[in-house]
ModelCIF file with pLDDT and N, C-alpha, C, O atoms, coordinates in Angstrom:
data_MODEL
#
_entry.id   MODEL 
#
_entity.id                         1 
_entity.type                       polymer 
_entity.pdbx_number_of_molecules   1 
#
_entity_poly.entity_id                      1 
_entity_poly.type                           'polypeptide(L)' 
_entity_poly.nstd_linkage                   no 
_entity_poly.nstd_monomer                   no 
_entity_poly.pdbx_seq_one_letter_code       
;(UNK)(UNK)(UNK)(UNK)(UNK)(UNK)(UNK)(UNK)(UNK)(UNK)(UNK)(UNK)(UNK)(UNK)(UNK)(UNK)
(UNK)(UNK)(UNK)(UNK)(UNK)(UNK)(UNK)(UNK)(UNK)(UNK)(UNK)(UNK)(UNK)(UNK)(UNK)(UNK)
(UNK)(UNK)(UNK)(UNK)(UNK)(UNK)(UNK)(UNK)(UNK)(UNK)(UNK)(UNK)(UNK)(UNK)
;
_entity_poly.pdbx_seq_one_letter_code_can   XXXXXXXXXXXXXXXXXXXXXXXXXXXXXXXXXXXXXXXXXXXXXX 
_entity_poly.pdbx_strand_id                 A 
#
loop_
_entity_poly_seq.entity_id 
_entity_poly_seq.num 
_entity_poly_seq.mon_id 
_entity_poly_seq.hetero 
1 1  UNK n 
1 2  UNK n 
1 3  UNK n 
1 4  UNK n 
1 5  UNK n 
1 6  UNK n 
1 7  UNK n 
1 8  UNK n 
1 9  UNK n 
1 10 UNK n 
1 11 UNK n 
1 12 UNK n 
1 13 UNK n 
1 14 UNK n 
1 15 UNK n 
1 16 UNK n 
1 17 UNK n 
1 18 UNK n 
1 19 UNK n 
1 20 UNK n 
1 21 UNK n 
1 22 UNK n 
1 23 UNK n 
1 24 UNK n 
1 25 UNK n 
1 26 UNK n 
1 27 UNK n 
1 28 UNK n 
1 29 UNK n 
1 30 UNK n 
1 31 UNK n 
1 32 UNK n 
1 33 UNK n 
1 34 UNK n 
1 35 UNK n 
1 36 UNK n 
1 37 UNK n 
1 38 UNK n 
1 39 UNK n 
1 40 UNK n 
1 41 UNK n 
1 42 UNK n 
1 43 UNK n 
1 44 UNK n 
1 45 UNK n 
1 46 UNK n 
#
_struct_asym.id          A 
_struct_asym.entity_id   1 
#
loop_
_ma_qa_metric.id 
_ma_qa_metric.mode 
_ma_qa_metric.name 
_ma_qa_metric.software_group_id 
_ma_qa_metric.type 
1 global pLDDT . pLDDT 
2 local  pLDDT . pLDDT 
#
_ma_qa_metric_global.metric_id      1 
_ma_qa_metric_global.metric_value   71.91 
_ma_qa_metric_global.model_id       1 
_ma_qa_metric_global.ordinal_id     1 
#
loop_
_ma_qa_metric_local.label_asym_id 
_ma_qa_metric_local.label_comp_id 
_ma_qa_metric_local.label_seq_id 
_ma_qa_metric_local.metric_id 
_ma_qa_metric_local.metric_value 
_ma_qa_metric_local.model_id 
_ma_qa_metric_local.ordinal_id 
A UNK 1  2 70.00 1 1  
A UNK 2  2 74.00 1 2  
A UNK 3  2 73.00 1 3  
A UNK 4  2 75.00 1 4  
A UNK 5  2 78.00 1 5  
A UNK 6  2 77.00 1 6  
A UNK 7  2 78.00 1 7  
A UNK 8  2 78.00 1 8  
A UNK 9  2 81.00 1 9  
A UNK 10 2 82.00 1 10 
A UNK 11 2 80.00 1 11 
A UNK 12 2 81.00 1 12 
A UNK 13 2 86.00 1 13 
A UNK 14 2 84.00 1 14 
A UNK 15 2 79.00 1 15 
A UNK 16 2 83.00 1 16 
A UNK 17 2 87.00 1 17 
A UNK 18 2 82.00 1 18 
A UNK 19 2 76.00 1 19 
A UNK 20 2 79.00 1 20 
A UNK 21 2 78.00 1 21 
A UNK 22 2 72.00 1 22 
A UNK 23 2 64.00 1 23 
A UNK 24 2 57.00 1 24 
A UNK 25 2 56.00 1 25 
A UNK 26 2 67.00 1 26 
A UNK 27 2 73.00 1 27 
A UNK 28 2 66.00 1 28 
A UNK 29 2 69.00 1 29 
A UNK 30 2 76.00 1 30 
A UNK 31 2 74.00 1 31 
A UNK 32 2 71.00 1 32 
A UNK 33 2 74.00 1 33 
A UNK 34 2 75.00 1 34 
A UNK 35 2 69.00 1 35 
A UNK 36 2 68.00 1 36 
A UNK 37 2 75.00 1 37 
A UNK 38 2 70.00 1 38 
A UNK 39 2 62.00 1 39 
A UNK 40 2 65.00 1 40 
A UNK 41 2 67.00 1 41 
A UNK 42 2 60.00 1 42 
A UNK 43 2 55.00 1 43 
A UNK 44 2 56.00 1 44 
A UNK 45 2 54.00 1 45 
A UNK 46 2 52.00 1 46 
#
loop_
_atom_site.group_PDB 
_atom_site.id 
_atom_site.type_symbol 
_atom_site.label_atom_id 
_atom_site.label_alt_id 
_atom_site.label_comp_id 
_atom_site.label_asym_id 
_atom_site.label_entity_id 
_atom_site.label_seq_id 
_atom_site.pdbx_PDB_ins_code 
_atom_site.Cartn_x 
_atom_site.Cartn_y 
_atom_site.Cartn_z 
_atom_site.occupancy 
_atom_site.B_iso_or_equiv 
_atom_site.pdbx_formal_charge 
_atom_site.auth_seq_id 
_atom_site.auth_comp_id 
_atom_site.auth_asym_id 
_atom_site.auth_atom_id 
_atom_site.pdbx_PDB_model_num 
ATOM 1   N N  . UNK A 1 1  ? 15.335  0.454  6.650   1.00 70.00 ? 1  UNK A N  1 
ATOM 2   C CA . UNK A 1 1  ? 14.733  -0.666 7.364   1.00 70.00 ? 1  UNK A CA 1 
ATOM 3   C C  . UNK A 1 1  ? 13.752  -1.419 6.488   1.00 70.00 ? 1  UNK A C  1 
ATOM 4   O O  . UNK A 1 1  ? 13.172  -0.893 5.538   1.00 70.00 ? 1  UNK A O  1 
ATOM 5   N N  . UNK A 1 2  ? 13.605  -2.642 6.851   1.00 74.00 ? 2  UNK A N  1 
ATOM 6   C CA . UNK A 1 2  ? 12.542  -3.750 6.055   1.00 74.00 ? 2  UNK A CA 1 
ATOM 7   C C  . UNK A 1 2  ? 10.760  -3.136 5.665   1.00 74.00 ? 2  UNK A C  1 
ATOM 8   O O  . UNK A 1 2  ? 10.068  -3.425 4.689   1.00 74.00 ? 2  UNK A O  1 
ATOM 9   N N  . UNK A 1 3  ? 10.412  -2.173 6.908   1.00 73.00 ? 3  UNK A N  1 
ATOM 10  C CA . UNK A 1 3  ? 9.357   -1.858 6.782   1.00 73.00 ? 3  UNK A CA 1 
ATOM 11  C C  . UNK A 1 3  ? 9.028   -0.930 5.925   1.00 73.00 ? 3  UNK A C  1 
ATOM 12  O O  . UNK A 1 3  ? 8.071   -1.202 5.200   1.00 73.00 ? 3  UNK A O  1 
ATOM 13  N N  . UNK A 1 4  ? 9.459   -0.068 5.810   1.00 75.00 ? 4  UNK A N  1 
ATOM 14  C CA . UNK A 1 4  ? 9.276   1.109  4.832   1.00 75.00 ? 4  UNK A CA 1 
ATOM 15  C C  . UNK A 1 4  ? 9.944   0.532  3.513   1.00 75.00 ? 4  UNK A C  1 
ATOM 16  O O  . UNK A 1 4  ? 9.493   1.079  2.506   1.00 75.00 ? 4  UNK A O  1 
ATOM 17  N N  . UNK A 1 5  ? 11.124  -0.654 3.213   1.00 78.00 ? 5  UNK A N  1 
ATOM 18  C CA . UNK A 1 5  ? 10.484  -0.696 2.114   1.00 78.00 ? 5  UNK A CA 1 
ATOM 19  C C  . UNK A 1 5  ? 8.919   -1.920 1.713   1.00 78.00 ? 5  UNK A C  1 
ATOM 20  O O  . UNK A 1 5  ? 8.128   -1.970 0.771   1.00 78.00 ? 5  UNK A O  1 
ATOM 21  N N  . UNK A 1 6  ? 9.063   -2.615 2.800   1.00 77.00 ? 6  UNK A N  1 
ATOM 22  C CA . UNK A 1 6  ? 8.022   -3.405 2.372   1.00 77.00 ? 6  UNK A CA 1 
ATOM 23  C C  . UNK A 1 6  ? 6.367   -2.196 1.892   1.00 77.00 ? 6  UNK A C  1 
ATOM 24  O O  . UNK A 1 6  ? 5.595   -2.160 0.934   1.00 77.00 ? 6  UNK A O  1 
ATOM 25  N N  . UNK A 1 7  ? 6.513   -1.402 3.188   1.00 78.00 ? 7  UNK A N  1 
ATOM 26  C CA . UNK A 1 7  ? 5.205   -0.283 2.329   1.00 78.00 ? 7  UNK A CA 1 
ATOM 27  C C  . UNK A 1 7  ? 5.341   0.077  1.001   1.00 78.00 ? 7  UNK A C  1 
ATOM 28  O O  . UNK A 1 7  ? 4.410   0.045  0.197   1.00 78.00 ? 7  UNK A O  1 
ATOM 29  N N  . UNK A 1 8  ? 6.752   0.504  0.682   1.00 78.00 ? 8  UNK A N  1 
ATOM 30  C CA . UNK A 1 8  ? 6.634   1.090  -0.801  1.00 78.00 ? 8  UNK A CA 1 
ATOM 31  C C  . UNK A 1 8  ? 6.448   -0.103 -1.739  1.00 78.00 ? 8  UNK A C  1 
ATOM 32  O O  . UNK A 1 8  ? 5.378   -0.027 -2.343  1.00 78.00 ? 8  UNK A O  1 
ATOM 33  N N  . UNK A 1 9  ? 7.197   -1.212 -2.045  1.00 81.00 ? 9  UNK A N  1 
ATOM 34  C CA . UNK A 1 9  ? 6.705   -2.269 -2.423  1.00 81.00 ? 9  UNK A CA 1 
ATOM 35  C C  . UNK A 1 9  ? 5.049   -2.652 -2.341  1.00 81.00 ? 9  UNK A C  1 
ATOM 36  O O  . UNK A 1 9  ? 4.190   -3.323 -2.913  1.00 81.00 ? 9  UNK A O  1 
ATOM 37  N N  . UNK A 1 10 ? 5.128   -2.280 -1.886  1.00 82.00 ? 10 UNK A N  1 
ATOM 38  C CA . UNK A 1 10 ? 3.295   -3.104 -1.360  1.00 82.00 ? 10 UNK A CA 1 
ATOM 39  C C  . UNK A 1 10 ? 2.083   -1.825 -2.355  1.00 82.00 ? 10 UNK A C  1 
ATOM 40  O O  . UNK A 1 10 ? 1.098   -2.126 -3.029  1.00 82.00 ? 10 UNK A O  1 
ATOM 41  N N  . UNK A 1 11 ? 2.498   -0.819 -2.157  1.00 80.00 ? 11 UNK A N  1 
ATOM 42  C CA . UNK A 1 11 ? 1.905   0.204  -2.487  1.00 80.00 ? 11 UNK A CA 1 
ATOM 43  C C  . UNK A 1 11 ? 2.428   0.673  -4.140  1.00 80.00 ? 11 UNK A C  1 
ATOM 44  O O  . UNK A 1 11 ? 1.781   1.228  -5.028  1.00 80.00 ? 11 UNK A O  1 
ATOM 45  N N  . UNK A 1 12 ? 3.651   0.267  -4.121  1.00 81.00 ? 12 UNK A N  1 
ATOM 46  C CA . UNK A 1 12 ? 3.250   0.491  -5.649  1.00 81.00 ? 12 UNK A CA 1 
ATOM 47  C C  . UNK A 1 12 ? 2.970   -0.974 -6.858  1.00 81.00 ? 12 UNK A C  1 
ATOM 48  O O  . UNK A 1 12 ? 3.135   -1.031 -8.076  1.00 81.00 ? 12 UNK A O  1 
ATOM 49  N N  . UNK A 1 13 ? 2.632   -1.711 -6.147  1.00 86.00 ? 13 UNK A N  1 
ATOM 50  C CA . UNK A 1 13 ? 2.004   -3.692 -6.641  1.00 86.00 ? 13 UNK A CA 1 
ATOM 51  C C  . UNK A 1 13 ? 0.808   -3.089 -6.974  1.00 86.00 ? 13 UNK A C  1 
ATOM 52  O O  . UNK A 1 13 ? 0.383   -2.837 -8.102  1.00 86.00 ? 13 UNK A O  1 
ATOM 53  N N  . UNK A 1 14 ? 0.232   -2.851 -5.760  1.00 84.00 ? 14 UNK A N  1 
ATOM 54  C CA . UNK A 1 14 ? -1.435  -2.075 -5.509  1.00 84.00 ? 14 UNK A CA 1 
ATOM 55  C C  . UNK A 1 14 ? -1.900  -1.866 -6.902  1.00 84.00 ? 14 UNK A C  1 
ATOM 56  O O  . UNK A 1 14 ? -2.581  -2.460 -7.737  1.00 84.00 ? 14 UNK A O  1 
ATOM 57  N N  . UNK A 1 15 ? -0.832  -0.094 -6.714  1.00 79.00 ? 15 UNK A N  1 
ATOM 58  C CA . UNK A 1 15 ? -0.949  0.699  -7.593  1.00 79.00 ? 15 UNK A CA 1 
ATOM 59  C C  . UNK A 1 15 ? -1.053  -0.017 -9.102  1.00 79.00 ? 15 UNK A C  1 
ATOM 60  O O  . UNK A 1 15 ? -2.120  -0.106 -9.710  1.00 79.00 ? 15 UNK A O  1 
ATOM 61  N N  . UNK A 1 16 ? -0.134  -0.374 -9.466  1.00 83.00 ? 16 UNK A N  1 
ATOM 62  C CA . UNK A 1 16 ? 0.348   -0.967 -10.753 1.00 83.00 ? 16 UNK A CA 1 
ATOM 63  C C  . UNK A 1 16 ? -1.176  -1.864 -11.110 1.00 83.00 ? 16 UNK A C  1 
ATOM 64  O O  . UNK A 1 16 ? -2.047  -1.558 -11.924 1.00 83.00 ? 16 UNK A O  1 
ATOM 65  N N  . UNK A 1 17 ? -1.120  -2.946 -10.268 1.00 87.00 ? 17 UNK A N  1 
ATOM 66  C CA . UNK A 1 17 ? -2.308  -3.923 -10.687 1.00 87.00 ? 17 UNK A CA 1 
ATOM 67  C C  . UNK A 1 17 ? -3.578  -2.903 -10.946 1.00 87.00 ? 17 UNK A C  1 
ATOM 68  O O  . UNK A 1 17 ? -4.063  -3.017 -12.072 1.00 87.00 ? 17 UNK A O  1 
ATOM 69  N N  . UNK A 1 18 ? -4.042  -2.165 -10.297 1.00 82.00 ? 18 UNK A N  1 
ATOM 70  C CA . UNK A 1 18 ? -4.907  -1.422 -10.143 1.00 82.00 ? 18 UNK A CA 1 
ATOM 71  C C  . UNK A 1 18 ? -5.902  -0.588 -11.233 1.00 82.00 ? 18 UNK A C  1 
ATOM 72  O O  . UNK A 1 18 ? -7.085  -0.600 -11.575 1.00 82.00 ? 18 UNK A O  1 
ATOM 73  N N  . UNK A 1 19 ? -4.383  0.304  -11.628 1.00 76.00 ? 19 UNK A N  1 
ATOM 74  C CA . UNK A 1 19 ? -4.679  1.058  -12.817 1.00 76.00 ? 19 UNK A CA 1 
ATOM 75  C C  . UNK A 1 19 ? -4.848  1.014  -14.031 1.00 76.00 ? 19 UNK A C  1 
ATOM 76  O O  . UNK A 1 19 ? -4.640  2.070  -14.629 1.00 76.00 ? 19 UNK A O  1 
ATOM 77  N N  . UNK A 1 20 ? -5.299  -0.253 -14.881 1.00 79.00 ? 20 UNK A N  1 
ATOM 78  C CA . UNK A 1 20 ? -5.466  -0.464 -15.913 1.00 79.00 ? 20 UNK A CA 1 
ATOM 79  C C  . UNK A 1 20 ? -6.799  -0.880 -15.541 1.00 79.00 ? 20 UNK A C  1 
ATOM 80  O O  . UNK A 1 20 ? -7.630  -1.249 -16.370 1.00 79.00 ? 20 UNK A O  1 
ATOM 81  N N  . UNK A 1 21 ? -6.984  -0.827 -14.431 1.00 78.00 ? 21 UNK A N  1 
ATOM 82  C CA . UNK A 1 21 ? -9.123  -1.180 -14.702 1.00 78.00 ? 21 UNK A CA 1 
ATOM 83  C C  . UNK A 1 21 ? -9.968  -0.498 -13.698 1.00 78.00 ? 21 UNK A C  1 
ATOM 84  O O  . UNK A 1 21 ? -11.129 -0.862 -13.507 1.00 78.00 ? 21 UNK A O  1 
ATOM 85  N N  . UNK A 1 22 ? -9.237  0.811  -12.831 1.00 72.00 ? 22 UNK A N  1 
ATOM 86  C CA . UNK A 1 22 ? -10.060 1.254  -12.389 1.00 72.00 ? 22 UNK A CA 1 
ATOM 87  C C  . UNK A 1 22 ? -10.029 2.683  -12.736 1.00 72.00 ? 22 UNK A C  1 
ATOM 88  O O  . UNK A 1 22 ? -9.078  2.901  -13.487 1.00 72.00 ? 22 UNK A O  1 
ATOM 89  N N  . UNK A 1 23 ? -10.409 3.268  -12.587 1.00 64.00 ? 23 UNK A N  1 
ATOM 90  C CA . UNK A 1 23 ? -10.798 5.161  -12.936 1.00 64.00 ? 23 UNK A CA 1 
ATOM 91  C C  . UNK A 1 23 ? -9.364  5.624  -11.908 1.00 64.00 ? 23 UNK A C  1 
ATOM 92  O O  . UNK A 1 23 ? -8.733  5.133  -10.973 1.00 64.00 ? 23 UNK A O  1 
ATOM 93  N N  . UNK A 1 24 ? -9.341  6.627  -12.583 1.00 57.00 ? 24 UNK A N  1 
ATOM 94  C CA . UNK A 1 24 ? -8.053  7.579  -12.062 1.00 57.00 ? 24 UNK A CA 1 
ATOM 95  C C  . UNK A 1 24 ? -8.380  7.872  -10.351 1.00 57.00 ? 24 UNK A C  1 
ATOM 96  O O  . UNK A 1 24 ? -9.569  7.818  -10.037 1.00 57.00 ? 24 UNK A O  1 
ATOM 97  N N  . UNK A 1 25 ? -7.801  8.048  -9.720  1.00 56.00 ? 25 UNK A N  1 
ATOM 98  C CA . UNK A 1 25 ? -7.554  8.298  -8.678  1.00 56.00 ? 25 UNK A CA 1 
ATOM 99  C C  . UNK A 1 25 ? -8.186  6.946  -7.336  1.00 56.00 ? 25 UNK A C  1 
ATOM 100 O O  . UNK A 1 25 ? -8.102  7.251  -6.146  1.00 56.00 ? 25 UNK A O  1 
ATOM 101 N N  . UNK A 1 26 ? -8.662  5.802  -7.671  1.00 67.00 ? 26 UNK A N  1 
ATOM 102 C CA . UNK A 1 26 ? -9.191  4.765  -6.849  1.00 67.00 ? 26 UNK A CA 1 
ATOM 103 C C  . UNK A 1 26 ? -7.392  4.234  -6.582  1.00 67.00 ? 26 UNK A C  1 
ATOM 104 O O  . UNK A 1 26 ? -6.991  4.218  -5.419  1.00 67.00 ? 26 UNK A O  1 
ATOM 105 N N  . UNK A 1 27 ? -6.495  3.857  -7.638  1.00 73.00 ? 27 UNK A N  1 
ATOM 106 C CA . UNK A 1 27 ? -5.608  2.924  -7.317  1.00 73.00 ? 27 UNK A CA 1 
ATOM 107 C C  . UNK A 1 27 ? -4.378  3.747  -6.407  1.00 73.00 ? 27 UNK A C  1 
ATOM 108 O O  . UNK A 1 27 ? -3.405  3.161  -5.933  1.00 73.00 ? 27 UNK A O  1 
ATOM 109 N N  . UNK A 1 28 ? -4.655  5.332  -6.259  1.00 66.00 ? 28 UNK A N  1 
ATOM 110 C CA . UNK A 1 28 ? -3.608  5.852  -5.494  1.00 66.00 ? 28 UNK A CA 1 
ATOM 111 C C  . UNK A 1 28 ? -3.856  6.189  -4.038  1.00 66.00 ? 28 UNK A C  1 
ATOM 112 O O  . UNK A 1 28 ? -3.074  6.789  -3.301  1.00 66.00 ? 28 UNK A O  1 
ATOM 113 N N  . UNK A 1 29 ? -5.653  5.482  -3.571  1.00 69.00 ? 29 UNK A N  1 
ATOM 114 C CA . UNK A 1 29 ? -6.052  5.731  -2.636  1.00 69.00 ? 29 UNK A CA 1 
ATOM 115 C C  . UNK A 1 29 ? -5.885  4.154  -1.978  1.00 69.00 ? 29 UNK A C  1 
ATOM 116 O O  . UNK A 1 29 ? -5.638  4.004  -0.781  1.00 69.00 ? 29 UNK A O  1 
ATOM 117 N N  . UNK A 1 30 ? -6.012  3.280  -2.691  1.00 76.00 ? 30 UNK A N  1 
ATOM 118 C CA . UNK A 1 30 ? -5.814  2.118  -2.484  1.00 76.00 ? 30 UNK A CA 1 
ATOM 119 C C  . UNK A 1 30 ? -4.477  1.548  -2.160  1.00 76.00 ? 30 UNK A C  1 
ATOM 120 O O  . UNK A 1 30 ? -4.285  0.558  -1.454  1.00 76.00 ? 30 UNK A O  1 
ATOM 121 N N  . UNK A 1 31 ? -3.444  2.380  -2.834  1.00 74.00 ? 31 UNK A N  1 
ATOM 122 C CA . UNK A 1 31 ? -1.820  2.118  -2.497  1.00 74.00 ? 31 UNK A CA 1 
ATOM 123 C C  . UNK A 1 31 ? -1.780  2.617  -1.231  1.00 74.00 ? 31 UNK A C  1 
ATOM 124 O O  . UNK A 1 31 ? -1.089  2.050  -0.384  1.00 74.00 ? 31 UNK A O  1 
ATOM 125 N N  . UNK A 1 32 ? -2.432  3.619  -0.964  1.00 71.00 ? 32 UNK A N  1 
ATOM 126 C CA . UNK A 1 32 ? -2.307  4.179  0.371   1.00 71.00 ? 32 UNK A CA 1 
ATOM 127 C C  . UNK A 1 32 ? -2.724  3.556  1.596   1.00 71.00 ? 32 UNK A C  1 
ATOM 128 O O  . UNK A 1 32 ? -2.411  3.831  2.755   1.00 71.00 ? 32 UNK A O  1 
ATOM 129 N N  . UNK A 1 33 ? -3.555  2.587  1.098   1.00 74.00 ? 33 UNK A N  1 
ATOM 130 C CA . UNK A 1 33 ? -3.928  1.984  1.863   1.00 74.00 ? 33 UNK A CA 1 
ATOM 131 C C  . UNK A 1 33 ? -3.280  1.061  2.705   1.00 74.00 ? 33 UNK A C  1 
ATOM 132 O O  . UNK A 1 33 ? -3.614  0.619  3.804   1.00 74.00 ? 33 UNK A O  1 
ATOM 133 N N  . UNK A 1 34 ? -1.930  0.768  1.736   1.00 75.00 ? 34 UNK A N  1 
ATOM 134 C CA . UNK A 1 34 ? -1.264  -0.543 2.146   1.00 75.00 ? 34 UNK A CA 1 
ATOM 135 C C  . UNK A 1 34 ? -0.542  0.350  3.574   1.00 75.00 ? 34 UNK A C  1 
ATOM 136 O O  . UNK A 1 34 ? -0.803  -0.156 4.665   1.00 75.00 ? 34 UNK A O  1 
ATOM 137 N N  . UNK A 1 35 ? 0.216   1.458  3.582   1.00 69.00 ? 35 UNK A N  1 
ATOM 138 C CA . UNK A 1 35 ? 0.827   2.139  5.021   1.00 69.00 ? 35 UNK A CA 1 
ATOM 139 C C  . UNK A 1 35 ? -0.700  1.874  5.676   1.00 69.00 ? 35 UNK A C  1 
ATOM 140 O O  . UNK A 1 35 ? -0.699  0.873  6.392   1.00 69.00 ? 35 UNK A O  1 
ATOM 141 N N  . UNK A 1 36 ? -1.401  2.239  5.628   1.00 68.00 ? 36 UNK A N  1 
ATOM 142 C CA . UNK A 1 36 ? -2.525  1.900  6.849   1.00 68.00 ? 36 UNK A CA 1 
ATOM 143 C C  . UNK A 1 36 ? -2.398  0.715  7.473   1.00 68.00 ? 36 UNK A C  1 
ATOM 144 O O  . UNK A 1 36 ? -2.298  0.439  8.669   1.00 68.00 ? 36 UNK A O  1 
ATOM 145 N N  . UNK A 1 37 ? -2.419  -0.092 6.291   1.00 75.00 ? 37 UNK A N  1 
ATOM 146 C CA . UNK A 1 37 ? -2.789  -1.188 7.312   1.00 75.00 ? 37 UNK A CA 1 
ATOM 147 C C  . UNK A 1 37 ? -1.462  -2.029 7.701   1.00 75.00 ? 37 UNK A C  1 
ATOM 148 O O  . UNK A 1 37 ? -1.593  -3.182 8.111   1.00 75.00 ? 37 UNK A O  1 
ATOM 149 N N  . UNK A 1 38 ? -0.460  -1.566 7.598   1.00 70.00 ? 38 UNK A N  1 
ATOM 150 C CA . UNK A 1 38 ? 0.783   -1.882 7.778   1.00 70.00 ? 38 UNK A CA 1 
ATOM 151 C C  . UNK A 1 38 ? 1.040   -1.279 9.581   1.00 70.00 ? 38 UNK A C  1 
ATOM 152 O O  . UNK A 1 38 ? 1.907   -1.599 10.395  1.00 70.00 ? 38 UNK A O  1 
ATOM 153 N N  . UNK A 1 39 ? -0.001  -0.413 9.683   1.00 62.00 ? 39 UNK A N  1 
ATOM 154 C CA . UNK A 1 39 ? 0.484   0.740  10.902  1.00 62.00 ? 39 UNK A CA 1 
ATOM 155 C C  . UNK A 1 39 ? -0.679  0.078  11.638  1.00 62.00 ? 39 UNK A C  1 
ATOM 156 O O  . UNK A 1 39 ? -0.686  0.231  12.859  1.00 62.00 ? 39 UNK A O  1 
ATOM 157 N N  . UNK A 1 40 ? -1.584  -0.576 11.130  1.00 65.00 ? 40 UNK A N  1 
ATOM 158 C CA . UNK A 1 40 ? -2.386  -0.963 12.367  1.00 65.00 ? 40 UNK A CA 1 
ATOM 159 C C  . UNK A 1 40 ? -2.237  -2.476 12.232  1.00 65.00 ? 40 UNK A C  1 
ATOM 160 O O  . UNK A 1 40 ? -3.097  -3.063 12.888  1.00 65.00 ? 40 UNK A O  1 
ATOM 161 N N  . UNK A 1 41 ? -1.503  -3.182 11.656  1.00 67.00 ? 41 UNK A N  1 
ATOM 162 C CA . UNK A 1 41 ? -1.511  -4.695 12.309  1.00 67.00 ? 41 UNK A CA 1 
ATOM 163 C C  . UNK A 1 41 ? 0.074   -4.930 11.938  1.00 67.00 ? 41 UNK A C  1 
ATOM 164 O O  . UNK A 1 41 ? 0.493   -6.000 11.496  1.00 67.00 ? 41 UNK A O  1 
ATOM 165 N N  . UNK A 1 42 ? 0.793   -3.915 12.154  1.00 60.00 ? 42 UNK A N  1 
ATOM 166 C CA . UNK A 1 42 ? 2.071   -4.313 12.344  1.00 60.00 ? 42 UNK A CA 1 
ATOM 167 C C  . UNK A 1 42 ? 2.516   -4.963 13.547  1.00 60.00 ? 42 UNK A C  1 
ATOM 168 O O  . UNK A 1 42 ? 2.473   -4.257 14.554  1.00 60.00 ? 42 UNK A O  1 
ATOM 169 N N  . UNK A 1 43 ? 2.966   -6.240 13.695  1.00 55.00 ? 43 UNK A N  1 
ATOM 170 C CA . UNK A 1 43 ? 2.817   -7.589 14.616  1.00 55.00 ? 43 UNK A CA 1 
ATOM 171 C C  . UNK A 1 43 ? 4.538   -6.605 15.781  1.00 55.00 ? 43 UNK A C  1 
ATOM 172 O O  . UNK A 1 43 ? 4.614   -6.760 17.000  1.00 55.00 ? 43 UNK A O  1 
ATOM 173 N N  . UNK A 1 44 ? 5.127   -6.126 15.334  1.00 56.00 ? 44 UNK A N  1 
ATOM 174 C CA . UNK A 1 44 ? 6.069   -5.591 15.846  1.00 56.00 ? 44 UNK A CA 1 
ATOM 175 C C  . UNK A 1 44 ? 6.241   -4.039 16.948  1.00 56.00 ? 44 UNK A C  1 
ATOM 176 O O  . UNK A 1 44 ? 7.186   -3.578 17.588  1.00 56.00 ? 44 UNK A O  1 
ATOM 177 N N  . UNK A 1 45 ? 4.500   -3.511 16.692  1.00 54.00 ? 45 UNK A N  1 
ATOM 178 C CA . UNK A 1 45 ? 3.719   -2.542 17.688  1.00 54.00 ? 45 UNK A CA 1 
ATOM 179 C C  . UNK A 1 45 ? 3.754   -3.127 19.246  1.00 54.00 ? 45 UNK A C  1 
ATOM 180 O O  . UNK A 1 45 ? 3.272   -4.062 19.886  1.00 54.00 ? 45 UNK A O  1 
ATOM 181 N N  . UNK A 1 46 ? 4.362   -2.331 19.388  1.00 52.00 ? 46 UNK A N  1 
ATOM 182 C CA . UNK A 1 46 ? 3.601   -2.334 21.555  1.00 52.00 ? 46 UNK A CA 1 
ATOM 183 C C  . UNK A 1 46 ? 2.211   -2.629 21.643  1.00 52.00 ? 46 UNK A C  1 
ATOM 184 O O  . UNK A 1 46 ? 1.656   -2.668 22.741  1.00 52.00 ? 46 UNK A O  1 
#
């Protein structure tokens, strides 16, 4: 389905941009971030 890949997409952009300027472990908490907020303003929720 569209959504799960749009999370992985989204989360590894994050990631990628991320890790060349921040300290180890910020850009894999930040990819994670993208399923969060995918799960709370997904326009397609009840």
């Amino acid at each position: 389905g569209r959504q799960p890949w749009a999370v992985a997409a989204g989360a590894a952009v994050v990631a990628a941009l991320l890790t060349p300027w921040l300290m180890p472990g910020i850009p894999v908490i930040a990819a994670a971030g993208v399923a969060v907020a995918v799960g709370l303003f997904d326009p397609r929720r009840p």
